[in-house]
PDB file of N, CA and C in Angstrom:
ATOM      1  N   UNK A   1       0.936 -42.073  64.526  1.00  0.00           N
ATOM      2  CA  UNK A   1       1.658 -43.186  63.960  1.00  0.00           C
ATOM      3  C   UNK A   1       1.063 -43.600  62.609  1.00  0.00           C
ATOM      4  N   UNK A   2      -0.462 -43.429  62.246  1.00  0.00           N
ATOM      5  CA  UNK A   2      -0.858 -44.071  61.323  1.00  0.00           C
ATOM      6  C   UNK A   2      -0.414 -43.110  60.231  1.00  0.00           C
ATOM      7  N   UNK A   3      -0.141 -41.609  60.463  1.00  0.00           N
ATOM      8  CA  UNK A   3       0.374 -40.689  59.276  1.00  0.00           C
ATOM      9  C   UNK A   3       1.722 -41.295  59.026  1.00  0.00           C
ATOM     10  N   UNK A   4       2.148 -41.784  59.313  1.00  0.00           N
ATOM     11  CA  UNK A   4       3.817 -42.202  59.121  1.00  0.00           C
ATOM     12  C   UNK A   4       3.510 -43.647  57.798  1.00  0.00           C
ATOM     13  N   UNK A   5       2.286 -44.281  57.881  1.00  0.00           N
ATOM     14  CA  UNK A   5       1.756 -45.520  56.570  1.00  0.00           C
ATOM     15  C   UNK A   5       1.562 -44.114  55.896  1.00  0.00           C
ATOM     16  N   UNK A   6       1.249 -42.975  55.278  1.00  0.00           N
ATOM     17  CA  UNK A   6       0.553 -42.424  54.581  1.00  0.00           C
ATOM     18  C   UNK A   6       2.074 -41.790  54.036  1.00  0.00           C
ATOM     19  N   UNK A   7       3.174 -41.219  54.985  1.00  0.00           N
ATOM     20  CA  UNK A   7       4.077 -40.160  54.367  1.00  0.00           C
ATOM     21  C   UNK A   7       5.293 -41.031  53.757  1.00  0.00           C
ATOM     22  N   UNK A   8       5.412 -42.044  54.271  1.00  0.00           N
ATOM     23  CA  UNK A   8       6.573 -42.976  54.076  1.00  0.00           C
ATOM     24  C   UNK A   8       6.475 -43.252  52.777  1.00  0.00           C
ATOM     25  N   UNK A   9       5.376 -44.027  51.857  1.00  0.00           N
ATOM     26  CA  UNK A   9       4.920 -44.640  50.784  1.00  0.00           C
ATOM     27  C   UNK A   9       5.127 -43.285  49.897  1.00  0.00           C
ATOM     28  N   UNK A  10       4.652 -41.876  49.909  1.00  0.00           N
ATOM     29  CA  UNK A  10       3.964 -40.852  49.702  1.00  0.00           C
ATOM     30  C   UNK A  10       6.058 -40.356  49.237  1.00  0.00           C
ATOM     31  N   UNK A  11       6.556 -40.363  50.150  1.00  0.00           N
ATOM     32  CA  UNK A  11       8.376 -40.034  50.038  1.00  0.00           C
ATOM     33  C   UNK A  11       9.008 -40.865  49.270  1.00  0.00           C
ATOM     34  N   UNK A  12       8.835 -42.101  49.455  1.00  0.00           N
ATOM     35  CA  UNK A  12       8.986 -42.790  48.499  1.00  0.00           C
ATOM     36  C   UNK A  12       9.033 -42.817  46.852  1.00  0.00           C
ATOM     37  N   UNK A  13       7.460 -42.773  46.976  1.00  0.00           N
ATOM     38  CA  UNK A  13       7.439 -42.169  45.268  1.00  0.00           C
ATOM     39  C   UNK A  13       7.264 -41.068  44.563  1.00  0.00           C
ATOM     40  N   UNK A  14       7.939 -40.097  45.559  1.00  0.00           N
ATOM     41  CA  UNK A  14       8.393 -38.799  45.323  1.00  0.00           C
ATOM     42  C   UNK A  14      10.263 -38.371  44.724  1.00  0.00           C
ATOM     43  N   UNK A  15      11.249 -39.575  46.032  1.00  0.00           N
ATOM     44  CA  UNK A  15      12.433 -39.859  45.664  1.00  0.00           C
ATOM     45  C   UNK A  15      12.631 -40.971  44.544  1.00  0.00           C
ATOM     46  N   UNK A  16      11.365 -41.781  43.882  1.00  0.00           N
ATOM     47  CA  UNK A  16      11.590 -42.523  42.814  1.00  0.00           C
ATOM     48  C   UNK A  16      11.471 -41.459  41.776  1.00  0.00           C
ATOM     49  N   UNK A  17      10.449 -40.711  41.987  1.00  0.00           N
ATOM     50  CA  UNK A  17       9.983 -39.955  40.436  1.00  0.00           C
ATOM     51  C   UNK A  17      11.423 -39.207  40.336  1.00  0.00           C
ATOM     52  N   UNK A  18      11.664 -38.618  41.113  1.00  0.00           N
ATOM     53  CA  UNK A  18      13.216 -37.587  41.268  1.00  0.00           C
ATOM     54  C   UNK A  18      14.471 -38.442  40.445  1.00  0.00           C
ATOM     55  N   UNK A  19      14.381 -39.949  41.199  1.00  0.00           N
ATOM     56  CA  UNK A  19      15.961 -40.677  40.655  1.00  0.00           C
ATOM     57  C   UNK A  19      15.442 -41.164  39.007  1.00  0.00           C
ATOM     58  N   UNK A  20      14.338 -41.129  38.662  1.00  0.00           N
ATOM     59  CA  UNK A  20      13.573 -41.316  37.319  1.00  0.00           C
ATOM     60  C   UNK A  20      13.677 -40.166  36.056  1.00  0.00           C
ATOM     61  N   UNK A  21      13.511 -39.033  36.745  1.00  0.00           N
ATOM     62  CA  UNK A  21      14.205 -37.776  36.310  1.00  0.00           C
ATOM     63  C   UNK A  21      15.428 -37.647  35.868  1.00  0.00           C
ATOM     64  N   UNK A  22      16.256 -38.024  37.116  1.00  0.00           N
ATOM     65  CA  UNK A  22      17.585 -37.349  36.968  1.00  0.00           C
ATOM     66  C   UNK A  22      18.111 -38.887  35.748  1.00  0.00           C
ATOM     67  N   UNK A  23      17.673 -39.603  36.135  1.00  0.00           N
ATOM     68  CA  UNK A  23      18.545 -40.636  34.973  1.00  0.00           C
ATOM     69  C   UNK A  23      17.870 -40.371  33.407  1.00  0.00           C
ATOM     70  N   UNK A  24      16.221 -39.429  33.286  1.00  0.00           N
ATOM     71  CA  UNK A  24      16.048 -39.607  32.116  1.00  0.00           C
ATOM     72  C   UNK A  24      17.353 -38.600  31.110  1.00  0.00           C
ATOM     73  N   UNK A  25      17.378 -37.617  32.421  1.00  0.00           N
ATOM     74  CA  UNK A  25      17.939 -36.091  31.871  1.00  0.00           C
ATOM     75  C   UNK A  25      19.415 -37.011  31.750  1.00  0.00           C
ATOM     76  N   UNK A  26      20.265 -37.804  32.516  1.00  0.00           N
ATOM     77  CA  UNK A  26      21.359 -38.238  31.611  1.00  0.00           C
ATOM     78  C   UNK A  26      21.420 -38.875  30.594  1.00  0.00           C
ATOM     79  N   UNK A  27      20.415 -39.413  30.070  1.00  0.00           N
ATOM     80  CA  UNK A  27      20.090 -40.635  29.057  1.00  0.00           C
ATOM     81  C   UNK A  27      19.896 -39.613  27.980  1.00  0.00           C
ATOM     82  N   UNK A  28      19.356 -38.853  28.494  1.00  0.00           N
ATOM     83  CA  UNK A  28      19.351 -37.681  26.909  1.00  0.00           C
ATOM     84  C   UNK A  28      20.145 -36.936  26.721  1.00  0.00           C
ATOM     85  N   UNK A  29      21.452 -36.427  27.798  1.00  0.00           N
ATOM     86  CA  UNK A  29      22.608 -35.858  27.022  1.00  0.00           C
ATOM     87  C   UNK A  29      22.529 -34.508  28.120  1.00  0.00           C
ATOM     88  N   UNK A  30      21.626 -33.966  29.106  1.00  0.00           N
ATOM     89  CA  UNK A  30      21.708 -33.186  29.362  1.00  0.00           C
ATOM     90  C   UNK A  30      22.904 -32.495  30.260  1.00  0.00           C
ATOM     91  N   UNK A  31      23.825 -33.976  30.690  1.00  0.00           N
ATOM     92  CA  UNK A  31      24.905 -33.268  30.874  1.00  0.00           C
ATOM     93  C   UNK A  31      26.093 -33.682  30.160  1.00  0.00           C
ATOM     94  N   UNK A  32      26.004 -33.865  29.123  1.00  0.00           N
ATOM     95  CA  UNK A  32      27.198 -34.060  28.307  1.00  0.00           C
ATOM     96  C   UNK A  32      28.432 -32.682  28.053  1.00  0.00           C
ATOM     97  N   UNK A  33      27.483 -31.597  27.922  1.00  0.00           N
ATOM     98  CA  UNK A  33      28.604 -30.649  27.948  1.00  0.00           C
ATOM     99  C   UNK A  33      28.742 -29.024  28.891  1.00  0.00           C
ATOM    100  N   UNK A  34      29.040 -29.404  29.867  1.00  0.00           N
ATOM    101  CA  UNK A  34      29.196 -28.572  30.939  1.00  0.00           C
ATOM    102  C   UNK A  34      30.121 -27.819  30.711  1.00  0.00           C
ATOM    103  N   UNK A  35      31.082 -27.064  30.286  1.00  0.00           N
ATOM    104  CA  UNK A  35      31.886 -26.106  30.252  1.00  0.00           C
ATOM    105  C   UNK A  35      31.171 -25.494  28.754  1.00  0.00           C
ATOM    106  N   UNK A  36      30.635 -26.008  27.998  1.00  0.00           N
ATOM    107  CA  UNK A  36      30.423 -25.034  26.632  1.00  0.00           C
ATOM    108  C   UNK A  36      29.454 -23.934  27.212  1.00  0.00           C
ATOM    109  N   UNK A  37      28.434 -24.533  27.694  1.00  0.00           N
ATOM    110  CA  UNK A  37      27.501 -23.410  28.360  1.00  0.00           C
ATOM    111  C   UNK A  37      28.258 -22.235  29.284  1.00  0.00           C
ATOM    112  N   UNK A  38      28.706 -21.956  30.000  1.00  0.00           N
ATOM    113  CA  UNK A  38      29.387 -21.835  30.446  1.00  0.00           C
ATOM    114  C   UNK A  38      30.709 -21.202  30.356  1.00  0.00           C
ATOM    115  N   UNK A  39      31.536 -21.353  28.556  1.00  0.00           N
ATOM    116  CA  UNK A  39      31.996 -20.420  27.921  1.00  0.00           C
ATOM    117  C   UNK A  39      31.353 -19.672  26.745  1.00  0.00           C
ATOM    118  N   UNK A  40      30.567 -20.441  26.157  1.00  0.00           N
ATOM    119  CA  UNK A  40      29.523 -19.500  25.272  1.00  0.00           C
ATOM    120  C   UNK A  40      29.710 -18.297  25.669  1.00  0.00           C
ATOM    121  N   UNK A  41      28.913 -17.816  26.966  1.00  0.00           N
ATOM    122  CA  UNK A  41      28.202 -16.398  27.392  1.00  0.00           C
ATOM    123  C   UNK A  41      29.770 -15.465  27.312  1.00  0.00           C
ATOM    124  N   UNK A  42      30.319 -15.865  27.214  1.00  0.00           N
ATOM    125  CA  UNK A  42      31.767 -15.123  27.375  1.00  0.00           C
ATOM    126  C   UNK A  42      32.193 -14.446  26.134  1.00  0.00           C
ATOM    127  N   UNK A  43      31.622 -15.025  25.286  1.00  0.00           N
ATOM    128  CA  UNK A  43      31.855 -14.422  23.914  1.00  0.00           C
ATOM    129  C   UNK A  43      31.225 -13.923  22.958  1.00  0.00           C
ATOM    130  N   UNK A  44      31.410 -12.783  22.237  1.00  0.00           N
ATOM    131  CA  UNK A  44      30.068 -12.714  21.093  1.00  0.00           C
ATOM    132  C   UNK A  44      29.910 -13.569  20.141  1.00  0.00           C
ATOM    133  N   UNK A  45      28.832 -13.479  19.627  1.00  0.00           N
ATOM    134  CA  UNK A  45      28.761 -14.200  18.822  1.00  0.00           C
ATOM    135  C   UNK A  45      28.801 -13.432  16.979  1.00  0.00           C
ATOM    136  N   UNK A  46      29.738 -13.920  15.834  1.00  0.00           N
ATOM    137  CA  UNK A  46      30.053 -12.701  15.256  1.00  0.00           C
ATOM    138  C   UNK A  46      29.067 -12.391  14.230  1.00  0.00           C
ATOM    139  N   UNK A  47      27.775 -13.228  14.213  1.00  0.00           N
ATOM    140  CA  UNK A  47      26.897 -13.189  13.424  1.00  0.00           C
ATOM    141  C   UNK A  47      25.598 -12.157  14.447  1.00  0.00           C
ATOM    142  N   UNK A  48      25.730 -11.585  15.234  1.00  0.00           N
ATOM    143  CA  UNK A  48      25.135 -10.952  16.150  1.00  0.00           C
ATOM    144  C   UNK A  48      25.475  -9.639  16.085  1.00  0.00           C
ATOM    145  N   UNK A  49      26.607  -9.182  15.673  1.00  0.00           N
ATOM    146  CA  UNK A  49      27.199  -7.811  15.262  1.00  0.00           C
ATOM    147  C   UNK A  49      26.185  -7.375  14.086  1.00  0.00           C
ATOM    148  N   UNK A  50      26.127  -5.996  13.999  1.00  0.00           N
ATOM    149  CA  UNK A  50      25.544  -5.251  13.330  1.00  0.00           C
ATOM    150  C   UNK A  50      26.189  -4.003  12.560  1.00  0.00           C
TER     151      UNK A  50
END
């Protein structure tokens, strides 16, 4: 029982650091554009030709 004071606190600020993360990565844009990535690879690029 006393491991359950140690893992609880311990999960805790494991799922804070995580929801701390994921809001920094929206605050900076990291998902602003989901389909460009995504069609990029589909195409050459024409400065890449030789």
């Amino acid at each position: 029982m006393t491991v359950l004071l140690i893992l609880i606190p311990i999960a805790l600020c494991m799922g804070g650091l995580g929801l701390a993360a994921f809001l920094w990565a929206l605050k900076s844009g990291q998902y602003d554009d989901m389909e460009g990535a995504a069609q990029r690879i589909l195409f050459d690029d024409p400065q890449d030709r030789v």
